[in-house]
PDB file of N, CA and C in Angstrom:
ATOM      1  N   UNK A   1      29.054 109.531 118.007  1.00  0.00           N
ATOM      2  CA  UNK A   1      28.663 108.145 118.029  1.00  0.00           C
ATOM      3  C   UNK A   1      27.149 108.074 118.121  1.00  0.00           C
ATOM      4  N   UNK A   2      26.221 107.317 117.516  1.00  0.00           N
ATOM      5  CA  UNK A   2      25.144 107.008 117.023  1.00  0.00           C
ATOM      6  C   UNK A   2      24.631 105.822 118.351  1.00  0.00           C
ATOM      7  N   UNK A   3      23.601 106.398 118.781  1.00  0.00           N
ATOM      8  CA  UNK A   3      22.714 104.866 119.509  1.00  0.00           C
ATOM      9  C   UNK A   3      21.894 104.411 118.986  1.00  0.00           C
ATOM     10  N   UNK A   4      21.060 103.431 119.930  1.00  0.00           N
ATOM     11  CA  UNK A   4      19.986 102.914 118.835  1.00  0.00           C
ATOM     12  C   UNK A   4      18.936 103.979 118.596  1.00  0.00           C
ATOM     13  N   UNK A   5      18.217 103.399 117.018  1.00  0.00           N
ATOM     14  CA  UNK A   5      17.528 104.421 116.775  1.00  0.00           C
ATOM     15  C   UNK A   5      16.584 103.329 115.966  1.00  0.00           C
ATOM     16  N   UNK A   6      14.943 103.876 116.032  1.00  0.00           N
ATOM     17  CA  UNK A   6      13.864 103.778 116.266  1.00  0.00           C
ATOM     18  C   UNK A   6      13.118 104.433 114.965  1.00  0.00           C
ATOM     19  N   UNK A   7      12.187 103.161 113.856  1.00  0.00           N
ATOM     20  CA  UNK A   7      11.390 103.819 113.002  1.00  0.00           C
ATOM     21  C   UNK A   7      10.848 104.686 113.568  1.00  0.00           C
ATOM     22  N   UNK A   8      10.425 105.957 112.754  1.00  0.00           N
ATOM     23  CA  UNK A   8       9.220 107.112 113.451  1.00  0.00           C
ATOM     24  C   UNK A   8       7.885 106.399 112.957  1.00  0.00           C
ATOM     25  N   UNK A   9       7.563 105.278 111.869  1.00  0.00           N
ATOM     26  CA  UNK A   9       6.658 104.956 111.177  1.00  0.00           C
ATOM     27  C   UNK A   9       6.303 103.798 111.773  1.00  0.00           C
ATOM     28  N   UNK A  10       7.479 102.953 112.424  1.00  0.00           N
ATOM     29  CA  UNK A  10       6.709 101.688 112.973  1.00  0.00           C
ATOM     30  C   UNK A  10       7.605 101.076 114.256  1.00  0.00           C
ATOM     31  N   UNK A  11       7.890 101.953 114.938  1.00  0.00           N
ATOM     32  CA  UNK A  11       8.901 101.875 116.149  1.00  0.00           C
ATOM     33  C   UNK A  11       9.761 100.449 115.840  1.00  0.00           C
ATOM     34  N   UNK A  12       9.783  99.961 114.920  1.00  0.00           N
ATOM     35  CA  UNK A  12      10.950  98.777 114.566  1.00  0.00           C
ATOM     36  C   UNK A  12      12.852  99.425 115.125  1.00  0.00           C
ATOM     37  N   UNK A  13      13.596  98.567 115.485  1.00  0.00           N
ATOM     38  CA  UNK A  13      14.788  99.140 115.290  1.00  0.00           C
ATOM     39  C   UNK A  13      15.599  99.169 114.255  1.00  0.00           C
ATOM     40  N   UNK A  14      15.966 100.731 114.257  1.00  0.00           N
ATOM     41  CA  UNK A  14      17.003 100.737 112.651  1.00  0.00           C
ATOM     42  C   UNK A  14      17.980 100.129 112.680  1.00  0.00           C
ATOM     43  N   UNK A  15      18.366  99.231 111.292  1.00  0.00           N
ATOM     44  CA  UNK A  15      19.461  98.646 111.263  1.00  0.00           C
ATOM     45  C   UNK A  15      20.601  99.453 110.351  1.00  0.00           C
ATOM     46  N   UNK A  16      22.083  99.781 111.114  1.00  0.00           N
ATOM     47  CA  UNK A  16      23.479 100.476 109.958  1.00  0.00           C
ATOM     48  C   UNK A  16      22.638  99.935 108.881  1.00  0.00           C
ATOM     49  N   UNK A  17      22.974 100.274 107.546  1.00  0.00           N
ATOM     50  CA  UNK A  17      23.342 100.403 106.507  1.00  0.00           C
ATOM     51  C   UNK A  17      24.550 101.055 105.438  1.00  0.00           C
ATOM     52  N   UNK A  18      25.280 100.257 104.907  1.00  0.00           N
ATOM     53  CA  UNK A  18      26.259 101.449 103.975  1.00  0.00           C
ATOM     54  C   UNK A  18      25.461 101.622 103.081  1.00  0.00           C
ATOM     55  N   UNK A  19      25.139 103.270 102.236  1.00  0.00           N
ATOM     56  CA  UNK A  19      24.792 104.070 100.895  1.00  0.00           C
ATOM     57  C   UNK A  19      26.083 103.483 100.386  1.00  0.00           C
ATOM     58  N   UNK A  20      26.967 102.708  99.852  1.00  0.00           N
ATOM     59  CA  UNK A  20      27.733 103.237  98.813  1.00  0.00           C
ATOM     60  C   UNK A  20      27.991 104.294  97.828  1.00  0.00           C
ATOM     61  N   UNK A  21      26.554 104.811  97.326  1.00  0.00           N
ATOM     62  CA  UNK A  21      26.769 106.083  96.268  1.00  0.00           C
ATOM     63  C   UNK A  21      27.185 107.183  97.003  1.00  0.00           C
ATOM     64  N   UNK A  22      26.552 107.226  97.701  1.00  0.00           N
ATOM     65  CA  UNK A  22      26.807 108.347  98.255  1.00  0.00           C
ATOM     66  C   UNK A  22      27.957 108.549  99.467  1.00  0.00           C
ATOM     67  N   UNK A  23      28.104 107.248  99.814  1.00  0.00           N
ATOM     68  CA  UNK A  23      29.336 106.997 100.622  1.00  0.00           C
ATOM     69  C   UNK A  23      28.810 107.764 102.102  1.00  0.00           C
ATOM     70  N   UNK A  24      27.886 107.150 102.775  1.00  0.00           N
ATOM     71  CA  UNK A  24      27.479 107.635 104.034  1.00  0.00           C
ATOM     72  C   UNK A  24      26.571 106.550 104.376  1.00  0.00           C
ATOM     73  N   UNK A  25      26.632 106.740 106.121  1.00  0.00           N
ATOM     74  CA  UNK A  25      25.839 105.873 106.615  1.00  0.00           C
ATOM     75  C   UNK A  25      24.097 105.932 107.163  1.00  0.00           C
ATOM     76  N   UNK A  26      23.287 104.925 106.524  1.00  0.00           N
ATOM     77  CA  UNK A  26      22.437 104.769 106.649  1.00  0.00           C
ATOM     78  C   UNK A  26      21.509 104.111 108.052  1.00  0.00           C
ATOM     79  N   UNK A  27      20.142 104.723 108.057  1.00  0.00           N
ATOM     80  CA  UNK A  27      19.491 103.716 109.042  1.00  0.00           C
ATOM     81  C   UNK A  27      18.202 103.580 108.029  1.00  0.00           C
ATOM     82  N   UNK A  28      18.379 101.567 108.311  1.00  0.00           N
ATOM     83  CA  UNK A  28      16.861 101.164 107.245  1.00  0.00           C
ATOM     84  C   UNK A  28      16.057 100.452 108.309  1.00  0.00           C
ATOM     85  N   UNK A  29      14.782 100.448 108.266  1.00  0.00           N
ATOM     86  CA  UNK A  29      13.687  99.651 109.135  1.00  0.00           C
ATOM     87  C   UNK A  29      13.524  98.263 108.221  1.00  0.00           C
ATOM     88  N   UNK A  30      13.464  96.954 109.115  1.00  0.00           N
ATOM     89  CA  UNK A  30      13.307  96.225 108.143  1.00  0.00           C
ATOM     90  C   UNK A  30      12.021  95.896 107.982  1.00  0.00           C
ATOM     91  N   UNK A  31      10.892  96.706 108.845  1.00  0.00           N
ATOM     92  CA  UNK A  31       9.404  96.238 108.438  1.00  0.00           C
ATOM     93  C   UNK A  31       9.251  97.196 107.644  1.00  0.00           C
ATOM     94  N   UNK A  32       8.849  98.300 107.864  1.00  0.00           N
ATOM     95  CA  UNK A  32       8.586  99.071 106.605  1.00  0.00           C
ATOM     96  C   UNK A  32       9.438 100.280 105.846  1.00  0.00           C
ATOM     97  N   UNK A  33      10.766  99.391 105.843  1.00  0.00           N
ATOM     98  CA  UNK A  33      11.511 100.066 104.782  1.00  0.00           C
ATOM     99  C   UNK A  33      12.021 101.652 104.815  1.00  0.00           C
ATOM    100  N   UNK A  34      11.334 102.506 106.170  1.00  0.00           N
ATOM    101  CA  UNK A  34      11.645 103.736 106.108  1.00  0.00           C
ATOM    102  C   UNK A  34      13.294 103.925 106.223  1.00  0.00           C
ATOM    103  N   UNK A  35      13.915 105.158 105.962  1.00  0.00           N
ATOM    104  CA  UNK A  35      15.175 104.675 105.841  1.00  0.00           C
ATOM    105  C   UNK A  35      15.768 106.525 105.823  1.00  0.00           C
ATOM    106  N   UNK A  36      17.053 106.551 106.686  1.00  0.00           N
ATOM    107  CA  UNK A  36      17.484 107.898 106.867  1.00  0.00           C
ATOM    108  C   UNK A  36      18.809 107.347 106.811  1.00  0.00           C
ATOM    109  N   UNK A  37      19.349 109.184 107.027  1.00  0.00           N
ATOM    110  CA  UNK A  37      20.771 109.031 106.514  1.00  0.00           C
ATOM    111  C   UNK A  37      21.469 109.806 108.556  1.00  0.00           C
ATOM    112  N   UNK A  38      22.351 109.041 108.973  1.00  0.00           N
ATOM    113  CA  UNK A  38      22.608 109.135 110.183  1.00  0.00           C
ATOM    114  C   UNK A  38      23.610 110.501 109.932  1.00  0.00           C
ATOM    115  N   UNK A  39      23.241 111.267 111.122  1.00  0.00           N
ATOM    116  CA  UNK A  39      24.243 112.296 111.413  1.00  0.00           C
ATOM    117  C   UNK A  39      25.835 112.464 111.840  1.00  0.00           C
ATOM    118  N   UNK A  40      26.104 110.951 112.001  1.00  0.00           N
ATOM    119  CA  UNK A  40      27.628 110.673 112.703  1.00  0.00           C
ATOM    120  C   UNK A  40      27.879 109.260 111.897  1.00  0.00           C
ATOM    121  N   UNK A  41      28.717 109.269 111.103  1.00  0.00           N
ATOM    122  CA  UNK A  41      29.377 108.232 110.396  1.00  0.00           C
ATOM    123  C   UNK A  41      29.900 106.816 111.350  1.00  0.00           C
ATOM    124  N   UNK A  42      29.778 106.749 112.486  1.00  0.00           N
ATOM    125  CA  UNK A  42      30.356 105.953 113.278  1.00  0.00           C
ATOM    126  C   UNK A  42      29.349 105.386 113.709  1.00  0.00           C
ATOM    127  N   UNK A  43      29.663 104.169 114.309  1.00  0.00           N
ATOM    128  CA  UNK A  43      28.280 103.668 115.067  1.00  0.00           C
ATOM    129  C   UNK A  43      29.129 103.271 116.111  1.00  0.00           C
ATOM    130  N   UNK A  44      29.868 102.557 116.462  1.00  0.00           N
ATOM    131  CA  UNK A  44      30.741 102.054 117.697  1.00  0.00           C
ATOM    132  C   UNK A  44      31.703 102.178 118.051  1.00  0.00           C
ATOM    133  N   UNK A  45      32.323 102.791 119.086  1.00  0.00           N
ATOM    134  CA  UNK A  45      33.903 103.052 119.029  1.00  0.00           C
ATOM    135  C   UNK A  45      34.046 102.257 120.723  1.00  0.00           C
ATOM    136  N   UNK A  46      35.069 101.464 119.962  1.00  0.00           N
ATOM    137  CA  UNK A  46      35.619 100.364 121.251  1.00  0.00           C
ATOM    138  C   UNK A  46      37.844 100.832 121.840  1.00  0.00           C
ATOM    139  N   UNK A  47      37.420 101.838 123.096  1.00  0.00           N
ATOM    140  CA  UNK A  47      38.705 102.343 123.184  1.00  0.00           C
ATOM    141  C   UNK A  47      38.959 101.403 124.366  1.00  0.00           C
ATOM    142  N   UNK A  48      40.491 100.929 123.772  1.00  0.00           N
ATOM    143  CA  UNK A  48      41.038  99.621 124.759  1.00  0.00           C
ATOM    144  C   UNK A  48      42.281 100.756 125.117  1.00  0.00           C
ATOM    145  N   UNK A  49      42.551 100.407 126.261  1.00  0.00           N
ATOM    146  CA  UNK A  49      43.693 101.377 127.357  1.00  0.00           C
ATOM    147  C   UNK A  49      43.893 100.104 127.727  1.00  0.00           C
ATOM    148  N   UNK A  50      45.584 100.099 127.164  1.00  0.00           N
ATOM    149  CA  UNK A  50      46.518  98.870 127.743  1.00  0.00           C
ATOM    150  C   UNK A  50      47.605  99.398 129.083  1.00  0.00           C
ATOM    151  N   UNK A  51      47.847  99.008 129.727  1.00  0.00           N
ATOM    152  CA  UNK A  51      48.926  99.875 130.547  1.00  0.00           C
ATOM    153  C   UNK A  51      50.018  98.411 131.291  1.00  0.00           C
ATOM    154  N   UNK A  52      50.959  98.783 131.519  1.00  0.00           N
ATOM    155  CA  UNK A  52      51.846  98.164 131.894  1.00  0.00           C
ATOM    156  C   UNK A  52      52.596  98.441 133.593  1.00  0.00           C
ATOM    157  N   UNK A  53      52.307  97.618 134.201  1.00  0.00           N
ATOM    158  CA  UNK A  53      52.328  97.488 135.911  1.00  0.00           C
ATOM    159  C   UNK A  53      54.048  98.001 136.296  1.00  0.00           C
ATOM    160  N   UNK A  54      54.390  99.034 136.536  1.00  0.00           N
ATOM    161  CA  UNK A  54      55.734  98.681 136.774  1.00  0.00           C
ATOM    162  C   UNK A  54      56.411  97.967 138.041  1.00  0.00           C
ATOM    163  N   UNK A  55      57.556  97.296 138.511  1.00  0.00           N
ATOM    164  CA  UNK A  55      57.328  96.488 139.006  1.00  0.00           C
ATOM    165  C   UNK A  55      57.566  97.252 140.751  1.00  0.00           C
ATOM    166  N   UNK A  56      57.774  98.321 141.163  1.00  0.00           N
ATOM    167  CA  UNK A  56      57.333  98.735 141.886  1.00  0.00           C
ATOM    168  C   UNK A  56      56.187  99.172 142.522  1.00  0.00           C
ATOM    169  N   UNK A  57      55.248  98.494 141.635  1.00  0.00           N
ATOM    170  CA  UNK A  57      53.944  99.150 142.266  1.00  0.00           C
ATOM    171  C   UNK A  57      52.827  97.333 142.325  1.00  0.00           C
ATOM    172  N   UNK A  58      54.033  96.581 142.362  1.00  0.00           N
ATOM    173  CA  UNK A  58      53.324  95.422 143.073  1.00  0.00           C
ATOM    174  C   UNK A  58      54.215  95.181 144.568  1.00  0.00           C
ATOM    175  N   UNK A  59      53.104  95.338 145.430  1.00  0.00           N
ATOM    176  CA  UNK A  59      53.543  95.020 146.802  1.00  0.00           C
ATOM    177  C   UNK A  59      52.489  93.564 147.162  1.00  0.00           C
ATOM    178  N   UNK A  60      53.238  92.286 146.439  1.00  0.00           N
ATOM    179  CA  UNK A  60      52.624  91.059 146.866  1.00  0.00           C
ATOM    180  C   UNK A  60      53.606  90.370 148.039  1.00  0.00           C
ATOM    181  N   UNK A  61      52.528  89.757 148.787  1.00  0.00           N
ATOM    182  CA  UNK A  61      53.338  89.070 150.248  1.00  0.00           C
ATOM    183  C   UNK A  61      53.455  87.593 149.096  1.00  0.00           C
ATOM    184  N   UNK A  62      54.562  87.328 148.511  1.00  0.00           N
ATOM    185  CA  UNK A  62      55.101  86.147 148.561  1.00  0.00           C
ATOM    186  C   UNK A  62      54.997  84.675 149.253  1.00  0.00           C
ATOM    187  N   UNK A  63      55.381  85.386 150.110  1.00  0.00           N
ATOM    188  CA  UNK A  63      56.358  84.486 151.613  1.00  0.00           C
ATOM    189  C   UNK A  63      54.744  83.794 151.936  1.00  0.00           C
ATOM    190  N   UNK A  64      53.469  84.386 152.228  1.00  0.00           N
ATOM    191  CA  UNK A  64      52.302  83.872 152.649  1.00  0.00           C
ATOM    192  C   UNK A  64      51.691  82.571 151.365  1.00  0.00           C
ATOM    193  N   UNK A  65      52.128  82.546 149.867  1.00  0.00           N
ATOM    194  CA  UNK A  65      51.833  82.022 148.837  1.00  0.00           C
ATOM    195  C   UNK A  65      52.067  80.360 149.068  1.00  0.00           C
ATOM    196  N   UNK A  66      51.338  79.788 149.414  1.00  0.00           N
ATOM    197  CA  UNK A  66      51.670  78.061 149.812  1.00  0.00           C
ATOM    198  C   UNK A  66      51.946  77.385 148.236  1.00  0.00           C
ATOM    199  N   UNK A  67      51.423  78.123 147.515  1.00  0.00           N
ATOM    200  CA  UNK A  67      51.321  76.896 146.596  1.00  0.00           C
ATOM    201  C   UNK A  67      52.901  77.301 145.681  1.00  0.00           C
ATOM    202  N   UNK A  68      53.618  78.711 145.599  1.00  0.00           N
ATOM    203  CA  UNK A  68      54.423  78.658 145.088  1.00  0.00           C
ATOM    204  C   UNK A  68      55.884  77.659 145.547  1.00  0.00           C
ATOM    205  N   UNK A  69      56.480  77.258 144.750  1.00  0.00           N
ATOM    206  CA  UNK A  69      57.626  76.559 145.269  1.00  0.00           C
ATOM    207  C   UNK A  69      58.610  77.489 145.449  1.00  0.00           C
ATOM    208  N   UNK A  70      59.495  76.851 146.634  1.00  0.00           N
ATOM    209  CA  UNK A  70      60.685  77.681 147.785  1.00  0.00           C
ATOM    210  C   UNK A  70      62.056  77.033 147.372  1.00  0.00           C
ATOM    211  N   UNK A  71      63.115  78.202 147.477  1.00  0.00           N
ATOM    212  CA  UNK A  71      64.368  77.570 147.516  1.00  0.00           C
ATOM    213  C   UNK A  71      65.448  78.451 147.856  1.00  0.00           C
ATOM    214  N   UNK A  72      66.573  78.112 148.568  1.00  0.00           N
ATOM    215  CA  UNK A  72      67.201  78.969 148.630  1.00  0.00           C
ATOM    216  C   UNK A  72      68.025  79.476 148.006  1.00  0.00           C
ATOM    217  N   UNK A  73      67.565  80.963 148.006  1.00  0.00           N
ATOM    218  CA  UNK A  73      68.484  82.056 147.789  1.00  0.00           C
ATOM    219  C   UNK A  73      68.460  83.488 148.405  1.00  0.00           C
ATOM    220  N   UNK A  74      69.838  84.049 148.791  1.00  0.00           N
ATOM    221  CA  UNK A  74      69.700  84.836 149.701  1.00  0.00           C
ATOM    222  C   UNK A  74      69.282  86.085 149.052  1.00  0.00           C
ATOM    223  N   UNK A  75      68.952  87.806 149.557  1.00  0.00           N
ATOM    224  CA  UNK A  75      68.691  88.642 149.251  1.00  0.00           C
ATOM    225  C   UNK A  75      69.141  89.868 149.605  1.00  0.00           C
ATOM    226  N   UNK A  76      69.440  90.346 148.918  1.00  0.00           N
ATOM    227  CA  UNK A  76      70.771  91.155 148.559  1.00  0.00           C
ATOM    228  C   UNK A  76      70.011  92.759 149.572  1.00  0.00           C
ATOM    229  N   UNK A  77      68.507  92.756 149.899  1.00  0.00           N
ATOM    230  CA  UNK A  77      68.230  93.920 150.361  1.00  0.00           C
ATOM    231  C   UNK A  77      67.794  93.288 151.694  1.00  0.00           C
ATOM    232  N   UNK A  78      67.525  92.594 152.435  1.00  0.00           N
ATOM    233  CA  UNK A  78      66.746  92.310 153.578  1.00  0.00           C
ATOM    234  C   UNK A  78      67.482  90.935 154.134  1.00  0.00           C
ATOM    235  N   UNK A  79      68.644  90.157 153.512  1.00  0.00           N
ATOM    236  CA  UNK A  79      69.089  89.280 154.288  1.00  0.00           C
ATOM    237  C   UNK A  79      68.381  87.869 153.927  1.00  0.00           C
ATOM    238  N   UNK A  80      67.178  87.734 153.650  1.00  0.00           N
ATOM    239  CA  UNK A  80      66.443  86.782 153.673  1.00  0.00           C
ATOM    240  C   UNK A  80      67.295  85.702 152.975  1.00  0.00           C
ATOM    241  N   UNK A  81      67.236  84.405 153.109  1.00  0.00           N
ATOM    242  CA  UNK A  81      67.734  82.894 152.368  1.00  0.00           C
ATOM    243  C   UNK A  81      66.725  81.940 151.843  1.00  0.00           C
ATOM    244  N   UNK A  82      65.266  82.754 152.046  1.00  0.00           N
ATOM    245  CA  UNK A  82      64.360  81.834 151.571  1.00  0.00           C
ATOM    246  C   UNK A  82      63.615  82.676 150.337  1.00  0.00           C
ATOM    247  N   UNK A  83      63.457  81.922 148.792  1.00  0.00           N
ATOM    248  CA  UNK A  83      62.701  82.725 147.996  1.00  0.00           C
ATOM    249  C   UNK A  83      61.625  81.742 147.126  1.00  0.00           C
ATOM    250  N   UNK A  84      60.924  82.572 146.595  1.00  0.00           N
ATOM    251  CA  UNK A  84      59.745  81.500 145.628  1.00  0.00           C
ATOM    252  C   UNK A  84      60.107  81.516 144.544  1.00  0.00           C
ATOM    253  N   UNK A  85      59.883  80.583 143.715  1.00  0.00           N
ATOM    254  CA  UNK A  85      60.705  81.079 142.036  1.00  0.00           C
ATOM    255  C   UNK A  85      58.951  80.990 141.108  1.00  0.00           C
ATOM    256  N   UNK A  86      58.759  81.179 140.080  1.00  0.00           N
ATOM    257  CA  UNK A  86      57.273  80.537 139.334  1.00  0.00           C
ATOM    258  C   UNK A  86      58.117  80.986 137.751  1.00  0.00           C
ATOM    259  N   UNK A  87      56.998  80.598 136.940  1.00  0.00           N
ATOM    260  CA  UNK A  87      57.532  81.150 135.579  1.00  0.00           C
ATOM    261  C   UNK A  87      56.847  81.936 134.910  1.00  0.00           C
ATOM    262  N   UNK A  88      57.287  83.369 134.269  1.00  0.00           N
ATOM    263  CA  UNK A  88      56.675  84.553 133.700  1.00  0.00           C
ATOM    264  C   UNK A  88      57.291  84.614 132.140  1.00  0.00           C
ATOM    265  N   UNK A  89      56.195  85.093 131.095  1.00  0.00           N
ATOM    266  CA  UNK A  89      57.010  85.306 129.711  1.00  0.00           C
ATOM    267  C   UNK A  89      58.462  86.046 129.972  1.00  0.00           C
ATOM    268  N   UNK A  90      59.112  85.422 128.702  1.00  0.00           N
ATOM    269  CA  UNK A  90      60.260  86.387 128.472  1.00  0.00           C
ATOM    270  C   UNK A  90      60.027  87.395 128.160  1.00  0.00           C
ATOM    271  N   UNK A  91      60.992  87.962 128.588  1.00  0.00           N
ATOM    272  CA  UNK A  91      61.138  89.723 128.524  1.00  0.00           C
ATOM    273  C   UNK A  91      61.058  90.301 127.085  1.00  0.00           C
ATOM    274  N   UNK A  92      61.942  89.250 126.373  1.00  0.00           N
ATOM    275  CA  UNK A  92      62.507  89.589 124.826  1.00  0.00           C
ATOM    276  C   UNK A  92      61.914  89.842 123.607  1.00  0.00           C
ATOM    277  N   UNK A  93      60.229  89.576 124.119  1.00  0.00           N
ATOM    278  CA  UNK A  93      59.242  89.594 123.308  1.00  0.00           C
ATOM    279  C   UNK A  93      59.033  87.920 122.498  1.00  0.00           C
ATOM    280  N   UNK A  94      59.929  87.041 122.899  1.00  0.00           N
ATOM    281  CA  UNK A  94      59.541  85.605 122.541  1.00  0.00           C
ATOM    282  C   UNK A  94      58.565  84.595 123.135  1.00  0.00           C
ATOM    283  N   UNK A  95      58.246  83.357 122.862  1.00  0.00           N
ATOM    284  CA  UNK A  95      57.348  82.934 123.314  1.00  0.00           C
ATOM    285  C   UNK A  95      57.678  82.124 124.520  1.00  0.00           C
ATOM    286  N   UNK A  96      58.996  82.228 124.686  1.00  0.00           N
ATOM    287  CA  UNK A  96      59.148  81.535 125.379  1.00  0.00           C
ATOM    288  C   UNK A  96      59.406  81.767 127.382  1.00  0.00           C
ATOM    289  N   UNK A  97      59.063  80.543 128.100  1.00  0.00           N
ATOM    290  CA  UNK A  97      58.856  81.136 129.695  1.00  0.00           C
ATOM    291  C   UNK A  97      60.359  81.233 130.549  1.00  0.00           C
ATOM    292  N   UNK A  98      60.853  82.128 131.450  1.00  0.00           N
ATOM    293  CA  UNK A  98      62.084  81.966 132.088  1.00  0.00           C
ATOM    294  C   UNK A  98      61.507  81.961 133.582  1.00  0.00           C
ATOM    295  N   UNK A  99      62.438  81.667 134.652  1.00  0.00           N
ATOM    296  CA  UNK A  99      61.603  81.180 135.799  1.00  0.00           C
ATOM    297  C   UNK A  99      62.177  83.060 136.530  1.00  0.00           C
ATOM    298  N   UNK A 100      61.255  83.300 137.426  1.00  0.00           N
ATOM    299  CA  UNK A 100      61.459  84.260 137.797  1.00  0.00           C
ATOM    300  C   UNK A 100      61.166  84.186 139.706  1.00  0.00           C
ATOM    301  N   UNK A 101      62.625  84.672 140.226  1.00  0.00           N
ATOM    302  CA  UNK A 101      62.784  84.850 141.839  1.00  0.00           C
ATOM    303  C   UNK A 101      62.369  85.420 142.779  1.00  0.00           C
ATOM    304  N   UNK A 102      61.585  85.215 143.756  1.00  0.00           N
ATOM    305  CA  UNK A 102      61.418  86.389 144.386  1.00  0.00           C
ATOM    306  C   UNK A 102      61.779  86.080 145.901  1.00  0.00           C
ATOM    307  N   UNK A 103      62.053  86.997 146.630  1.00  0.00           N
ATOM    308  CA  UNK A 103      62.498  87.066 148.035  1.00  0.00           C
ATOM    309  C   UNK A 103      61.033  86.639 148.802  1.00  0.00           C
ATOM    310  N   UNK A 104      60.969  85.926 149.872  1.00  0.00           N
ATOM    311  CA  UNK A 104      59.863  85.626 150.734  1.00  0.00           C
ATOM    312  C   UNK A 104      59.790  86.790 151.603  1.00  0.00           C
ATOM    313  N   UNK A 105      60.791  87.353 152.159  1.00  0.00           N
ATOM    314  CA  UNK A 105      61.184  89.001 152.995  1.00  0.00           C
ATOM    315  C   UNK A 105      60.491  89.706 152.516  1.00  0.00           C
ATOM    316  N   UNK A 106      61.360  90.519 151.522  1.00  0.00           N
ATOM    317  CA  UNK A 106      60.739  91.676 150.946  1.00  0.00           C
ATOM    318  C   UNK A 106      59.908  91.583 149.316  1.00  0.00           C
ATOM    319  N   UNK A 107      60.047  90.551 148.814  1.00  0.00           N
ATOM    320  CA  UNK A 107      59.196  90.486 147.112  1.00  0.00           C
ATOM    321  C   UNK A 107      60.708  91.273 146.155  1.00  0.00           C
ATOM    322  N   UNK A 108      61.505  91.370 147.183  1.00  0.00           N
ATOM    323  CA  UNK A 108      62.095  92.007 145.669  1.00  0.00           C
ATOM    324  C   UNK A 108      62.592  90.509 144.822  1.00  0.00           C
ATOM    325  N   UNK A 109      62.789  90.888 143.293  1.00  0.00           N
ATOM    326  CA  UNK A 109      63.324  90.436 142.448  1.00  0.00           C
ATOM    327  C   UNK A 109      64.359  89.689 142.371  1.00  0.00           C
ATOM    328  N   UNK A 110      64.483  88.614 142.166  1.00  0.00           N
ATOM    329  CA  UNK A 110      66.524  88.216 142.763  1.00  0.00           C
ATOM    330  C   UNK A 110      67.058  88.064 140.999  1.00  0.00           C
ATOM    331  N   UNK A 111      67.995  88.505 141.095  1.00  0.00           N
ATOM    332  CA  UNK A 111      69.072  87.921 139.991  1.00  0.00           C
ATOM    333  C   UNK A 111      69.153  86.488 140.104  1.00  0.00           C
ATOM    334  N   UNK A 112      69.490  85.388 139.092  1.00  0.00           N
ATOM    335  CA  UNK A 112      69.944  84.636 139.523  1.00  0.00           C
ATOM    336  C   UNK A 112      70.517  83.919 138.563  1.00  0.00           C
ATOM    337  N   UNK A 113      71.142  82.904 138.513  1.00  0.00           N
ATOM    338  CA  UNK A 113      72.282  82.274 137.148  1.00  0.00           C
ATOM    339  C   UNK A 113      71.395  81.354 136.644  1.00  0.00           C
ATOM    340  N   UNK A 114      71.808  81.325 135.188  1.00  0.00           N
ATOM    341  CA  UNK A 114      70.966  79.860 134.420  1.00  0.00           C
ATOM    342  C   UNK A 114      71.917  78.617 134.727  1.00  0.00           C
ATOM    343  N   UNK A 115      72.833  78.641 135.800  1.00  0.00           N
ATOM    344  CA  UNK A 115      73.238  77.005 136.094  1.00  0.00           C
ATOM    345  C   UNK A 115      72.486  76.103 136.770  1.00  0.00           C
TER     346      UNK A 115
END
């Protein structure tokens, strides 16, 4: 990867250029025209690292969240009868939102029916 780079003739900064003929990349000055051929074909490489949270490795206190809304339902690991619900994308890859449960106790996940 290529940084900036600097006329030797008039410290201007070089701007990419494509050679087409020759099919390689260029650096041209735009004051006085000096002009080279760059050693690395690339000028920018933008590496995006996506990663995906699994859901064990969120330990959020719920139960402390004022603004989420409460309702009951009980929980199948800790007993609890009080949970927060909010709404998260579908799973299915659609656009559309499903409401999703959580225990005020422990944060786990609740099942719950679309009635």
């Amino acid at each position: 990867m290529s940084g900036i780079k600097f006329c030797p003739e008039c410290n201007n900064m070089l701007r990419p250029a494509e050679d087409r003929k020759e099919k390689k990349l260029r650096y041209v000055c735009d004051n006085c025209h000096h002009s080279e051929y760059s050693e690395n074909a690339r000028i920018y490489v933008n590496h995006i690292k996506t990663y995906q949270l699994e859901e064990t490795d969120l330990h959020l206190d719920y139960g402390s969240d004022p603004t989420l809304p409460r309702t009951d339902r009980e929980c199948d690991s800790c007993q609890q009868t009080e949970a927060v619900f909010f709404q998260v994308p579908n799973r299915k890859g659609e656009e559309t939102m499903e409401l999703e449960f959580r225990c005020v106790g422990c944060g786990k996940k609740l099942i719950h029916d679309h009635n």
